[in-house]
PDB file of N, CA and C in Angstrom:
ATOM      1  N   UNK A   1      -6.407 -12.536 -14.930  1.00  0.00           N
ATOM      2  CA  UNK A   1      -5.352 -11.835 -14.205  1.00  0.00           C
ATOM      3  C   UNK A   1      -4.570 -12.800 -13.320  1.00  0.00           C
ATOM      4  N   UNK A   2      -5.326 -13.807 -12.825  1.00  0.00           N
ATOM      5  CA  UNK A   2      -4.461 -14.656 -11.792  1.00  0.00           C
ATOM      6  C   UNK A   2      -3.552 -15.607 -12.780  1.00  0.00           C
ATOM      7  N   UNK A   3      -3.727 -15.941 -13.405  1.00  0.00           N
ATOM      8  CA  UNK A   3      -2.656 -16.620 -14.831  1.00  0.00           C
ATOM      9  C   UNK A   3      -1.564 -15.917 -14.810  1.00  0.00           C
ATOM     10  N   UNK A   4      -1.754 -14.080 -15.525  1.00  0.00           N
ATOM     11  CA  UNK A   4      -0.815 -13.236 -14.904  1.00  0.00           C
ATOM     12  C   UNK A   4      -0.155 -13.417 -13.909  1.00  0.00           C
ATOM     13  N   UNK A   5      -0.658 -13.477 -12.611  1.00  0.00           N
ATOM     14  CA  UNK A   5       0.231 -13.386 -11.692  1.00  0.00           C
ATOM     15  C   UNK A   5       0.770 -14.627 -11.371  1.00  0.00           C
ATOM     16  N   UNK A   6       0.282 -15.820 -11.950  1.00  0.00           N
ATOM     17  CA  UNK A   6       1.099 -17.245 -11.452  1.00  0.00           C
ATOM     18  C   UNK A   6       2.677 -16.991 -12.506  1.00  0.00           C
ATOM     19  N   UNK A   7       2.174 -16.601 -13.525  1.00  0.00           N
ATOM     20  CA  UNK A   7       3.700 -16.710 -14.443  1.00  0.00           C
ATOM     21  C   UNK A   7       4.335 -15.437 -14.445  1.00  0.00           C
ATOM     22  N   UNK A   8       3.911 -14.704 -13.173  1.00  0.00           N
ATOM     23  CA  UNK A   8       5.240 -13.476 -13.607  1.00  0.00           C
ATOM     24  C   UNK A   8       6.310 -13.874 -12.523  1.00  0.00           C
ATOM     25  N   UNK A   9       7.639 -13.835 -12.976  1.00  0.00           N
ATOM     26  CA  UNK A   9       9.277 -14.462 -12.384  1.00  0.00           C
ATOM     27  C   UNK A   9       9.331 -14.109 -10.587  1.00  0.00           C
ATOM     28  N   UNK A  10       9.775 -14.377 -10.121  1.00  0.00           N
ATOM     29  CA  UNK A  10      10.269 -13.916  -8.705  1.00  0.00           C
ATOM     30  C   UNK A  10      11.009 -12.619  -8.988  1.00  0.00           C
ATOM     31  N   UNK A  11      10.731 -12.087  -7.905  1.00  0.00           N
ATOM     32  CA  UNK A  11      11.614 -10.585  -7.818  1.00  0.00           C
ATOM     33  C   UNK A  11      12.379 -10.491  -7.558  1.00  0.00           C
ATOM     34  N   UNK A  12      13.439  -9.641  -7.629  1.00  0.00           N
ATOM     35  CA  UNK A  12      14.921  -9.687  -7.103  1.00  0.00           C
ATOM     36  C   UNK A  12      14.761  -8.554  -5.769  1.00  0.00           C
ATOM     37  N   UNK A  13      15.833  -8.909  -4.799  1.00  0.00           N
ATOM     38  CA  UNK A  13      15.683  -8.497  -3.770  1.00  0.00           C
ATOM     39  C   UNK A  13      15.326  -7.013  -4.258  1.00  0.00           C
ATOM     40  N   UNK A  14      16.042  -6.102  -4.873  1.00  0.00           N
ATOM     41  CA  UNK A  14      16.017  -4.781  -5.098  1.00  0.00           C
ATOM     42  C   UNK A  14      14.772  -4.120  -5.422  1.00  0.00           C
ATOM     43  N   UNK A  15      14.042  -5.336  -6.119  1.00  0.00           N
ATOM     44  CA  UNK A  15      12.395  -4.890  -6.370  1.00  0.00           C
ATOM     45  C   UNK A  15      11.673  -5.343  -5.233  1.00  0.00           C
ATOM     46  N   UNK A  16      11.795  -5.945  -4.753  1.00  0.00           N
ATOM     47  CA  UNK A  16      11.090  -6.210  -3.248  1.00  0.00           C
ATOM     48  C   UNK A  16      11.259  -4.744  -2.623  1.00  0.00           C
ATOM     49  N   UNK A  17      12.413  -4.301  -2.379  1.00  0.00           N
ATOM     50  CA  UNK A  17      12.488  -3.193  -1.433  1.00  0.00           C
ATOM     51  C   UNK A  17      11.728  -2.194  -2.016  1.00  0.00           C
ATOM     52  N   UNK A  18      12.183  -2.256  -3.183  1.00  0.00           N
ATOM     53  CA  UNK A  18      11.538  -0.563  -4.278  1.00  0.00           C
ATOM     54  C   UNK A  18      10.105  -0.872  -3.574  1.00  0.00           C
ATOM     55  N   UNK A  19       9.513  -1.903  -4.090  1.00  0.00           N
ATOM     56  CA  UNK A  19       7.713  -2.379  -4.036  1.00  0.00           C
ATOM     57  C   UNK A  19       7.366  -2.132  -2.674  1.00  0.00           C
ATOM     58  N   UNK A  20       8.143  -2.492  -1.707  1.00  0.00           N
ATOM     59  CA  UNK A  20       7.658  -2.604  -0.012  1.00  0.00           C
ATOM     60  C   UNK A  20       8.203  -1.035   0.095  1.00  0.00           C
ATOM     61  N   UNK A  21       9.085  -0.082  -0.058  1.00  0.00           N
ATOM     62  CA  UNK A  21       9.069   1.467  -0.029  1.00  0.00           C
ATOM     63  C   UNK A  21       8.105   2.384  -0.801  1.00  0.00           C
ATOM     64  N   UNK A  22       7.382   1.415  -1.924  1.00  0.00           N
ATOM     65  CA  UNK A  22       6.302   2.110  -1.996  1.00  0.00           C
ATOM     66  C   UNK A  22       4.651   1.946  -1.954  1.00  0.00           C
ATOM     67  N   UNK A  23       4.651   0.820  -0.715  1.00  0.00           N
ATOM     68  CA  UNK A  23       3.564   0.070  -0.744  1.00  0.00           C
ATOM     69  C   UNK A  23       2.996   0.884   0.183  1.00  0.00           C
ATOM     70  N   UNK A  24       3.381   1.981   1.162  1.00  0.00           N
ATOM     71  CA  UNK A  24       2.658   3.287   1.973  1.00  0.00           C
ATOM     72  C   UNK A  24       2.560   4.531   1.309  1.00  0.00           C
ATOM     73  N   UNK A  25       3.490   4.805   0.174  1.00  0.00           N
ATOM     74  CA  UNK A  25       3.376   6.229   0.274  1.00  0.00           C
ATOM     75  C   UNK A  25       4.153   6.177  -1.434  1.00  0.00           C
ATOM     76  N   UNK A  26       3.792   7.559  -2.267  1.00  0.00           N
ATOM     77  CA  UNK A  26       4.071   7.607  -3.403  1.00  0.00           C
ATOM     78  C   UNK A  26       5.602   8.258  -2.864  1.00  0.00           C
ATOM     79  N   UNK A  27       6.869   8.204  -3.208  1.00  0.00           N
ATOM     80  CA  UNK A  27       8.309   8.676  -3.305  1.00  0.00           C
ATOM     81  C   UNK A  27       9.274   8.794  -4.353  1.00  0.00           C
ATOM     82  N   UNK A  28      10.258  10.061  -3.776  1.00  0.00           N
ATOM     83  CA  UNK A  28      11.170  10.206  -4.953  1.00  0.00           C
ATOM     84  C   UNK A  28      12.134   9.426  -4.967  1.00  0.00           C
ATOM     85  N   UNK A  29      13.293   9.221  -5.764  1.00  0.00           N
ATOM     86  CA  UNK A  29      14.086   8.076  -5.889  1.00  0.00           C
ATOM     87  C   UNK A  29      15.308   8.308  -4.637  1.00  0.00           C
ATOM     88  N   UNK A  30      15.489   9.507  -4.332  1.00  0.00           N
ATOM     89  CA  UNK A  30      16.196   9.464  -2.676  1.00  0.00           C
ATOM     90  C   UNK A  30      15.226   8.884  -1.889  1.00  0.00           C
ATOM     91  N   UNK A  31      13.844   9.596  -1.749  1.00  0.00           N
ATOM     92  CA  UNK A  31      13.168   8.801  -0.560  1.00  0.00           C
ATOM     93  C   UNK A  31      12.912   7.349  -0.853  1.00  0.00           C
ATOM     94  N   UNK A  32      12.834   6.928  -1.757  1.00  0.00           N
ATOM     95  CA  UNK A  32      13.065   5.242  -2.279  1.00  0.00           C
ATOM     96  C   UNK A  32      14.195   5.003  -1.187  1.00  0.00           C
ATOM     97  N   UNK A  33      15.678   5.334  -1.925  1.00  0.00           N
ATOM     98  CA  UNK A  33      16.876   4.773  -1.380  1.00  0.00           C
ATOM     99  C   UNK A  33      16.895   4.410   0.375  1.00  0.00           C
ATOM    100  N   UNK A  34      16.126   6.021   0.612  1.00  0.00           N
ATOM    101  CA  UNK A  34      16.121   6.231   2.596  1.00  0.00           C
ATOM    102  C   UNK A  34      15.311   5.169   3.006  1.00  0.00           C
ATOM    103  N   UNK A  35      14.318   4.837   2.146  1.00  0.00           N
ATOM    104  CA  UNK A  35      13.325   4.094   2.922  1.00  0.00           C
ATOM    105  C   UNK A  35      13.964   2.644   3.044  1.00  0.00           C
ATOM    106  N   UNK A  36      14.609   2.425   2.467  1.00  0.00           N
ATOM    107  CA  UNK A  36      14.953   0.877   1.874  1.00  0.00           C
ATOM    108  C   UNK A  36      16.154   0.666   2.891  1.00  0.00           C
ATOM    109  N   UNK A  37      17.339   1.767   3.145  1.00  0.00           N
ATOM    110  CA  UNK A  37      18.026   2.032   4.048  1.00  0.00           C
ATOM    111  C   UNK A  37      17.301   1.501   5.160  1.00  0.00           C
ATOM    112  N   UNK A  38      16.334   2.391   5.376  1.00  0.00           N
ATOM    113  CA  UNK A  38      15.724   2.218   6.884  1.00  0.00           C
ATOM    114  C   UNK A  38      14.440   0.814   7.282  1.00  0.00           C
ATOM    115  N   UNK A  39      14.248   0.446   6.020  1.00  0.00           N
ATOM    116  CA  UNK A  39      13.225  -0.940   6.151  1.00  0.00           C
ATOM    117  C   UNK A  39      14.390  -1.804   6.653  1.00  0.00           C
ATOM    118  N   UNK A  40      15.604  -2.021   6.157  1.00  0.00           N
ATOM    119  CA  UNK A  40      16.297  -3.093   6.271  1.00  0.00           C
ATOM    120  C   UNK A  40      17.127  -2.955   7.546  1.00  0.00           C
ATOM    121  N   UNK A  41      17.357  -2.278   8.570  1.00  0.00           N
ATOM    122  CA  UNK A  41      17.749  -1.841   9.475  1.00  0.00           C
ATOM    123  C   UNK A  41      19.305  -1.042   8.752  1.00  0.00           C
ATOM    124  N   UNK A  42      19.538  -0.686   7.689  1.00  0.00           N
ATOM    125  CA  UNK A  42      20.964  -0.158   6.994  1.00  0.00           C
ATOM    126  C   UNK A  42      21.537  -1.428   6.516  1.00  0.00           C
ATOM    127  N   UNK A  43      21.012  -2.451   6.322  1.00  0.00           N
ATOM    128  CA  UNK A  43      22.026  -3.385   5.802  1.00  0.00           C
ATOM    129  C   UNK A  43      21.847  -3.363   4.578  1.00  0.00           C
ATOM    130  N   UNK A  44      20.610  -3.036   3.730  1.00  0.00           N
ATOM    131  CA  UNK A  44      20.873  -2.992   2.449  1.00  0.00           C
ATOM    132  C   UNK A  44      20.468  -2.015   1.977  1.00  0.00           C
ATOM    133  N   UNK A  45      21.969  -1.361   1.478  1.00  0.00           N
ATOM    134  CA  UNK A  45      21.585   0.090   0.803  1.00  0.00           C
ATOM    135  C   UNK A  45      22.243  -0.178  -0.662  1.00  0.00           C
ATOM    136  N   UNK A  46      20.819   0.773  -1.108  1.00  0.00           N
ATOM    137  CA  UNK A  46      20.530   0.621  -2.696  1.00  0.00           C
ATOM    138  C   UNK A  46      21.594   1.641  -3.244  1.00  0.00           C
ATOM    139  N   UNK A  47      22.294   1.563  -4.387  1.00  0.00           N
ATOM    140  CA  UNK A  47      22.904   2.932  -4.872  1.00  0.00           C
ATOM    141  C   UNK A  47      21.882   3.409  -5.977  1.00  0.00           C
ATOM    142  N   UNK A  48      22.259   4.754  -6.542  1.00  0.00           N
ATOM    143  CA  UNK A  48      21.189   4.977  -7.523  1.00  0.00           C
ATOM    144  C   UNK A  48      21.368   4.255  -8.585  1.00  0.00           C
ATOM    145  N   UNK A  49      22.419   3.780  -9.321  1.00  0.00           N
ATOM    146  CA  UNK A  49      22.309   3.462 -10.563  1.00  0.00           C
ATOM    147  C   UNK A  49      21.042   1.603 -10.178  1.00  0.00           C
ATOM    148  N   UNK A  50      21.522   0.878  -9.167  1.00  0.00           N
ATOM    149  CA  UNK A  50      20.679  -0.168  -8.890  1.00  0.00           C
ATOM    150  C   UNK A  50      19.037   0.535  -8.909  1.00  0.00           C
ATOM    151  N   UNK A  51      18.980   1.331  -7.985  1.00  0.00           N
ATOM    152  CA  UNK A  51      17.640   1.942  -7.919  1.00  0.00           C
ATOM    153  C   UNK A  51      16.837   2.457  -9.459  1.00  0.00           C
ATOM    154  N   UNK A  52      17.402   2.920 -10.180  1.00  0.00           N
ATOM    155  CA  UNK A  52      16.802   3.452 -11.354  1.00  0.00           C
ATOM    156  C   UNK A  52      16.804   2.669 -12.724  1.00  0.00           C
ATOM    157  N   UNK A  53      18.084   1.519 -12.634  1.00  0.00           N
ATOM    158  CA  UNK A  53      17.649   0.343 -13.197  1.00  0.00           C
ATOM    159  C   UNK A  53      16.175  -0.326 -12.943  1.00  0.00           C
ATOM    160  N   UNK A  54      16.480  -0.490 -11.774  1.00  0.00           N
ATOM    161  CA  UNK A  54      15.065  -1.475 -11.346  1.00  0.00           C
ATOM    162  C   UNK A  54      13.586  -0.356 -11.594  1.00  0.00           C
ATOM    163  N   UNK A  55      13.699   0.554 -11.561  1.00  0.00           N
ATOM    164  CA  UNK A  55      12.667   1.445 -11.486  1.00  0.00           C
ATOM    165  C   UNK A  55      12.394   1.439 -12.990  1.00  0.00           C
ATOM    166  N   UNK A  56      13.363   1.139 -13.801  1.00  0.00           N
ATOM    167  CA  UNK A  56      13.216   1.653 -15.204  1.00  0.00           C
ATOM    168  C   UNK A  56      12.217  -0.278 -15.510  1.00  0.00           C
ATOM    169  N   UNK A  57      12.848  -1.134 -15.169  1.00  0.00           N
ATOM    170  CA  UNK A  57      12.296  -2.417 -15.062  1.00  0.00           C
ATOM    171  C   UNK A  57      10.601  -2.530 -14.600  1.00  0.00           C
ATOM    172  N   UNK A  58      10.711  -1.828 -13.648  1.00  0.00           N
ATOM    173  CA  UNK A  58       9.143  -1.956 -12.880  1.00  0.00           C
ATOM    174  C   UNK A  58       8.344  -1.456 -13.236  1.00  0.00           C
ATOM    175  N   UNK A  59       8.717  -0.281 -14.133  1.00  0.00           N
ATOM    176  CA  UNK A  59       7.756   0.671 -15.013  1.00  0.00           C
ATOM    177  C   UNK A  59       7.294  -0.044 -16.410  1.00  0.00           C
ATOM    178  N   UNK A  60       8.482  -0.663 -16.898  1.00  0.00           N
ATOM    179  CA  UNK A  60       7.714  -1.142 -18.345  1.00  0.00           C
ATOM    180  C   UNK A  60       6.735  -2.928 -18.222  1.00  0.00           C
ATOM    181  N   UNK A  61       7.354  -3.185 -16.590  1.00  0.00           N
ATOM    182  CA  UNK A  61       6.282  -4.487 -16.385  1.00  0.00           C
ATOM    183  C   UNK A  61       4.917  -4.127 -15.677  1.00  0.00           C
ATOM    184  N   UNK A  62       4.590  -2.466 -15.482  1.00  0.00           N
ATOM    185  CA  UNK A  62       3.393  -1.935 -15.083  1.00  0.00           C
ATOM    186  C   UNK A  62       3.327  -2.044 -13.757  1.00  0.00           C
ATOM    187  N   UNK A  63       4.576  -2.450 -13.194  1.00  0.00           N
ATOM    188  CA  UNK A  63       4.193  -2.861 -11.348  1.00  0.00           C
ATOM    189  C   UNK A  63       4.347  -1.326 -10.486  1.00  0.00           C
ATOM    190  N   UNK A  64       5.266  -0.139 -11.175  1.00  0.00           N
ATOM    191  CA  UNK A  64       5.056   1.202 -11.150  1.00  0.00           C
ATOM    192  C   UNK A  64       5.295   2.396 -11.869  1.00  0.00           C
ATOM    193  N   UNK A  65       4.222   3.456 -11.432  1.00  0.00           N
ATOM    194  CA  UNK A  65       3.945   3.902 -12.666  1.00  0.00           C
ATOM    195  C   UNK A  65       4.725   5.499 -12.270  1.00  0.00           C
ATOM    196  N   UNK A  66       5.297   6.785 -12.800  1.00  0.00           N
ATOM    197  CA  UNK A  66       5.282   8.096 -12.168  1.00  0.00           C
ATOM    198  C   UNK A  66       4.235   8.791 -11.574  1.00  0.00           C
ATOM    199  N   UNK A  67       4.265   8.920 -10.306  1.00  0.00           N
ATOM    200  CA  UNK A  67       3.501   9.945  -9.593  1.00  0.00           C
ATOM    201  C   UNK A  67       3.368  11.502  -9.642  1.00  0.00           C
ATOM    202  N   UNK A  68       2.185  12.055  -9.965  1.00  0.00           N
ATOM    203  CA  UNK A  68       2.163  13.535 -10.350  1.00  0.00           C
ATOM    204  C   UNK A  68       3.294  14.596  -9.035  1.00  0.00           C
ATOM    205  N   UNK A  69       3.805  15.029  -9.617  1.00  0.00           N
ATOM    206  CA  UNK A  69       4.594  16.428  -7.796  1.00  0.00           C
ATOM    207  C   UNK A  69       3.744  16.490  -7.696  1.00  0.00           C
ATOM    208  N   UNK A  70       3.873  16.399  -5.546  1.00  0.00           N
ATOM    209  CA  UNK A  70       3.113  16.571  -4.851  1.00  0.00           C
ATOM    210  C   UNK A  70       2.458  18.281  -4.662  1.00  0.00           C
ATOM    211  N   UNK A  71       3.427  19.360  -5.119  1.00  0.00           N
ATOM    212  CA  UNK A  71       3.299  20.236  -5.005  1.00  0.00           C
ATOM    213  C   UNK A  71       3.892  21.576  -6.012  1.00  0.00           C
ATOM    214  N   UNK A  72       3.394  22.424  -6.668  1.00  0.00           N
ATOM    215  CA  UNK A  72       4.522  23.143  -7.433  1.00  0.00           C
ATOM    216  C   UNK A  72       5.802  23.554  -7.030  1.00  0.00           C
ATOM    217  N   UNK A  73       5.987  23.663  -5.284  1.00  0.00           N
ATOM    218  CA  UNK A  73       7.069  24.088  -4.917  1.00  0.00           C
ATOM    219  C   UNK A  73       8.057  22.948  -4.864  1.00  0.00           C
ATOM    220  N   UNK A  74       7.981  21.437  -5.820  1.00  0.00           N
ATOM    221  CA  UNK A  74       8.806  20.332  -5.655  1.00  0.00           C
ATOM    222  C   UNK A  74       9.621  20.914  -6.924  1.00  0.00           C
ATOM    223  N   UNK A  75      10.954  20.377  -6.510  1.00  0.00           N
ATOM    224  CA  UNK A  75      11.976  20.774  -7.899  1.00  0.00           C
ATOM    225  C   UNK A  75      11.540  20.117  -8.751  1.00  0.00           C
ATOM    226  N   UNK A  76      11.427  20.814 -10.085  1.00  0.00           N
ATOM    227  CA  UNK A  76      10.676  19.970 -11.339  1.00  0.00           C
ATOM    228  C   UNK A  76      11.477  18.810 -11.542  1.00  0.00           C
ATOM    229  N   UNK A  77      13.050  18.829 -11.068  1.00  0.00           N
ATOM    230  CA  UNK A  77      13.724  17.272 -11.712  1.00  0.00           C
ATOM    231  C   UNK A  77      13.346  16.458 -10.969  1.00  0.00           C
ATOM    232  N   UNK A  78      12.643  16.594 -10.027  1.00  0.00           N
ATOM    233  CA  UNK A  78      12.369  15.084  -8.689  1.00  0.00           C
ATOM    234  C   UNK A  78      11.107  14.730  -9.454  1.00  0.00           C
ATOM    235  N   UNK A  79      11.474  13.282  -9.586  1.00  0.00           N
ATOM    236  CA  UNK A  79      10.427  13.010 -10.150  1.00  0.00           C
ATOM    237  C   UNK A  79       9.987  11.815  -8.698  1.00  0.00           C
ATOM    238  N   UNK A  80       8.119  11.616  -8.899  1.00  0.00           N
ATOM    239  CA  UNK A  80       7.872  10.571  -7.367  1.00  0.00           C
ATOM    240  C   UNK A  80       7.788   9.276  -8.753  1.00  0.00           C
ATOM    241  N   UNK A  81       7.710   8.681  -7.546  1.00  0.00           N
ATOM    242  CA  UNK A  81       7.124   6.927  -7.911  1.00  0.00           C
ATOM    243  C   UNK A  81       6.277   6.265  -7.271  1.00  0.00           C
ATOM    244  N   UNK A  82       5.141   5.468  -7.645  1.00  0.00           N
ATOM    245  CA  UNK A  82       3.620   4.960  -7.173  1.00  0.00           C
ATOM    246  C   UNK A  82       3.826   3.311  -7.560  1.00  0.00           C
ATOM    247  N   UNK A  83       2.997   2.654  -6.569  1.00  0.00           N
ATOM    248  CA  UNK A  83       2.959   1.405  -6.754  1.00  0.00           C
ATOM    249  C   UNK A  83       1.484   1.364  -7.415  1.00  0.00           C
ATOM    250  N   UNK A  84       1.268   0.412  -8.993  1.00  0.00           N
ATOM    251  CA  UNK A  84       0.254   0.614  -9.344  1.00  0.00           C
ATOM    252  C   UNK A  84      -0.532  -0.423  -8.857  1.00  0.00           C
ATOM    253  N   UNK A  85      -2.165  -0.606  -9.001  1.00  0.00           N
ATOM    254  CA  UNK A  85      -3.087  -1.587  -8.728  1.00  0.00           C
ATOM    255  C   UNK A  85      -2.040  -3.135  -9.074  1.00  0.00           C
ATOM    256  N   UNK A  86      -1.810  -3.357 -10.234  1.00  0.00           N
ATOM    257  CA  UNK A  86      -1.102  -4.638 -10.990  1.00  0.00           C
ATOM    258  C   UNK A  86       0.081  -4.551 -10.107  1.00  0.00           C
ATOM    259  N   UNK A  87       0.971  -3.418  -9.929  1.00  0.00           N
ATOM    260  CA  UNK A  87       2.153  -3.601  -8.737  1.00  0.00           C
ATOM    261  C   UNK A  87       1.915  -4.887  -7.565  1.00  0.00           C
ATOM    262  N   UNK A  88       0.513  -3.629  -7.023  1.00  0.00           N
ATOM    263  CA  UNK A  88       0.162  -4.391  -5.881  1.00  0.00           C
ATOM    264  C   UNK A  88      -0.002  -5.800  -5.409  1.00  0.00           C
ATOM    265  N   UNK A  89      -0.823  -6.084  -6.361  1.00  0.00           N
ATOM    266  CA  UNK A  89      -1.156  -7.486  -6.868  1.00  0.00           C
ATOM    267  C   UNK A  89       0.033  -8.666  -6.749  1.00  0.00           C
ATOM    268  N   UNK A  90       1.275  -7.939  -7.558  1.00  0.00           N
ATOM    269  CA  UNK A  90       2.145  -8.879  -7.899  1.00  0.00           C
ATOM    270  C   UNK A  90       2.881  -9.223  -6.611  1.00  0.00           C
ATOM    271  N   UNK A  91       3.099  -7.856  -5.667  1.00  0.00           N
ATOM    272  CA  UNK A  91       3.988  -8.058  -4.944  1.00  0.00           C
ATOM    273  C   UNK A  91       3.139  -8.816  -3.709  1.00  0.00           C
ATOM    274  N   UNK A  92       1.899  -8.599  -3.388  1.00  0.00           N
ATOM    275  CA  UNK A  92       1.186  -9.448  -2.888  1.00  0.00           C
ATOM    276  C   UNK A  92       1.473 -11.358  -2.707  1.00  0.00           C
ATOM    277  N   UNK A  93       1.673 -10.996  -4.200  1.00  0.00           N
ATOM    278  CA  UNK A  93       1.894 -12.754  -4.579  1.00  0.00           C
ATOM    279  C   UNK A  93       3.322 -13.351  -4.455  1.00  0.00           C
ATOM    280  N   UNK A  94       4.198 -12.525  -4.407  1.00  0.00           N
ATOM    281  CA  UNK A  94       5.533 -12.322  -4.415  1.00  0.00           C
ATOM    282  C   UNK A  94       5.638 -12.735  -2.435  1.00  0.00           C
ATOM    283  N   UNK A  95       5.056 -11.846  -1.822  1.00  0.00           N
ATOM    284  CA  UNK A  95       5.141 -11.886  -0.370  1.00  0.00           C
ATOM    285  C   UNK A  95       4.628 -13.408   0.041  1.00  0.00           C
ATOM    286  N   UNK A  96       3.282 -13.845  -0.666  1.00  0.00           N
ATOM    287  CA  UNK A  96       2.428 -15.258  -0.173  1.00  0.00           C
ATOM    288  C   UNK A  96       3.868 -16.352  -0.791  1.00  0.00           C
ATOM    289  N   UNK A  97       4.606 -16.022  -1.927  1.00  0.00           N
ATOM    290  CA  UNK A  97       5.582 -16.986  -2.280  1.00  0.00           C
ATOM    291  C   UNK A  97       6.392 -17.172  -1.800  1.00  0.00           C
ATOM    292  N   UNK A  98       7.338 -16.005  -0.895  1.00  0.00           N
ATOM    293  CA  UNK A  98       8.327 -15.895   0.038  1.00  0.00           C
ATOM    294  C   UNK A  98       8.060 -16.863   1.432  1.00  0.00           C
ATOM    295  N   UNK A  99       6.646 -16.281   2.100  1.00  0.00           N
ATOM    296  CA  UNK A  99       6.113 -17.035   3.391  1.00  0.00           C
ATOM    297  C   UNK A  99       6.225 -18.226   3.203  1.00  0.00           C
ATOM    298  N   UNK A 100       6.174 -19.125   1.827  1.00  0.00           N
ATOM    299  CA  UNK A 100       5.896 -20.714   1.674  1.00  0.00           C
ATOM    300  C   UNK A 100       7.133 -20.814   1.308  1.00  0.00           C
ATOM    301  N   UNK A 101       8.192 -20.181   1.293  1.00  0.00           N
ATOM    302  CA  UNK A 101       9.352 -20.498   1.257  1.00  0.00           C
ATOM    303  C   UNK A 101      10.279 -20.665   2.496  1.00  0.00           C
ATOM    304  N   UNK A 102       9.553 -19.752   3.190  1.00  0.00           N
ATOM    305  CA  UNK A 102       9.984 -19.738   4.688  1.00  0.00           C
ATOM    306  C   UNK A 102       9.780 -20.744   5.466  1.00  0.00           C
ATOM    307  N   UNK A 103       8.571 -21.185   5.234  1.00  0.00           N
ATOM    308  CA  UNK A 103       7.659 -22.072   5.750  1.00  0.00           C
ATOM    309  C   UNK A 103       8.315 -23.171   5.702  1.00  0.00           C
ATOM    310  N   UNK A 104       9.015 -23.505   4.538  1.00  0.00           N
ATOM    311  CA  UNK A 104       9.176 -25.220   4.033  1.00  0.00           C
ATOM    312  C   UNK A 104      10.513 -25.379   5.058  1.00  0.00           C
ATOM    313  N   UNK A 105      11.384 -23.626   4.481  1.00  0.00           N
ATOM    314  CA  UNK A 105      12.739 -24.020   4.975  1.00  0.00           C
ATOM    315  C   UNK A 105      12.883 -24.157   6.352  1.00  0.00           C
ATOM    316  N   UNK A 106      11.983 -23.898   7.073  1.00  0.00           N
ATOM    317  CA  UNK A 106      11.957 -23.403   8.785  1.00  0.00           C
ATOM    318  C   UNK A 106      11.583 -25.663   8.884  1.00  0.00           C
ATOM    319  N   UNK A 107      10.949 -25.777   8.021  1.00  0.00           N
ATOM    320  CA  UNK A 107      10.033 -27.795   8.156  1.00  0.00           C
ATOM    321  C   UNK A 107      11.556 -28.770   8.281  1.00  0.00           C
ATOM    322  N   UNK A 108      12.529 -27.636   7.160  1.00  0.00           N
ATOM    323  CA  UNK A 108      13.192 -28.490   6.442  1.00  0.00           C
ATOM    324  C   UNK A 108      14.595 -28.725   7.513  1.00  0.00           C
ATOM    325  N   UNK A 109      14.659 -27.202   8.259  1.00  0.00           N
ATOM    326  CA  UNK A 109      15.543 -26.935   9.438  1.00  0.00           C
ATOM    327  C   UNK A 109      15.505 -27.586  10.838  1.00  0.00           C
ATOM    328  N   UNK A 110      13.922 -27.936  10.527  1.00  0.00           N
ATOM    329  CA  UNK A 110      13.546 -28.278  11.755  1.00  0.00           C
ATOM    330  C   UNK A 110      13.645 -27.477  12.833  1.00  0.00           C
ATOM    331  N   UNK A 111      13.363 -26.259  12.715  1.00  0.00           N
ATOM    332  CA  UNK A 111      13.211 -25.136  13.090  1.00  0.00           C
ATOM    333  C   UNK A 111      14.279 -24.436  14.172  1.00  0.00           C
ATOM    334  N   UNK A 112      15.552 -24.568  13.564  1.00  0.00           N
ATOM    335  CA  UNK A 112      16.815 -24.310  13.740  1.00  0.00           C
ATOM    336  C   UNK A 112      17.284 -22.759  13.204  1.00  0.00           C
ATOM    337  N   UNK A 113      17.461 -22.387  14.280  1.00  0.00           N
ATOM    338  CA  UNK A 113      17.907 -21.146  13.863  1.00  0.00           C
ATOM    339  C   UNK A 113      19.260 -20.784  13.211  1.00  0.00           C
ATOM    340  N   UNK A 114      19.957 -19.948  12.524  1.00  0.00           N
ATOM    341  CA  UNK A 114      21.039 -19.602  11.651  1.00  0.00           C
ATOM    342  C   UNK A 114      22.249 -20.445  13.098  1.00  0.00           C
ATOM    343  N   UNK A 115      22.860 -20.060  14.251  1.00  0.00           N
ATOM    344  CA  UNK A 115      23.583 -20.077  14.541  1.00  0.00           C
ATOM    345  C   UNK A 115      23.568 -21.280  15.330  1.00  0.00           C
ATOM    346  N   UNK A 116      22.312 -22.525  15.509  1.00  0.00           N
ATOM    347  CA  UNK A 116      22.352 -23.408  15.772  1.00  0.00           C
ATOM    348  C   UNK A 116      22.768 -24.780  14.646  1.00  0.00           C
ATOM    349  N   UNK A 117      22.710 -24.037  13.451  1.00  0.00           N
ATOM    350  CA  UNK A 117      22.620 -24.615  12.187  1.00  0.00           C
ATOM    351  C   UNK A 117      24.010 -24.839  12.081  1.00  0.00           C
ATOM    352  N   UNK A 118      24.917 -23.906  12.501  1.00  0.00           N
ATOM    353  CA  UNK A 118      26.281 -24.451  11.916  1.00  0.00           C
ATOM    354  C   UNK A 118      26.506 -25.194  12.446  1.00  0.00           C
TER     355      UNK A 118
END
């Protein structure tokens, strides 16, 4: 499995958010959008067609899978979305790859912040 996870690609920002909106809680593809809205403080908002691309992407690489309705009284068209075990995993590795990216660039800045940099 760790072979797996050394050769699967970097994520694109949009799957980061999907993965980190559903790394607490199983959601529907509005509560996807809200959450991602609200992780990023509103700066990056997803539209649906981005959202259900990537969802359609994340499903056939097993990182998530459909979640059963939470309840019969959910409208049958809402469908949820779950981050699976292999999700987890990836985005795990995805997060440890980002930090050592941070890491180098913060070495490389000499730990210069954006507006000292220009």
């Amino acid at each position: 499995m760790t072979t797996q996870l050394e050769s699967f690609p970097p994520l694109s920002v949009a799957a980061q958010h999907i993965l980190l909106a559903l790394a607490d809680a199983d959601r529907h593809g509005y509560g996807i959008m809200q959450e991602v809205a609200r992780q990023s403080g509103g700066k990056y908002k997803m539209g649906s067609g981005t959202l259900y691309d990537n969802l359609e992407k994340l499903i056939d690489q097993g990182l998530v899978a459909e979640a059963p309705r939470r309840s019969t009284k959910d409208d049958p068209r809402r469908r949820y979305y779950r981050l699976t075990a292999f999700g987890r995993r990836v985005f795990s590795a995805e997060i440890i790859r980002l930090e050592g990216l941070v890491r180098e660039a913060k070495l490389r800045l000499g730990g210069a912040r954006p507006k000292e940099a220009l």
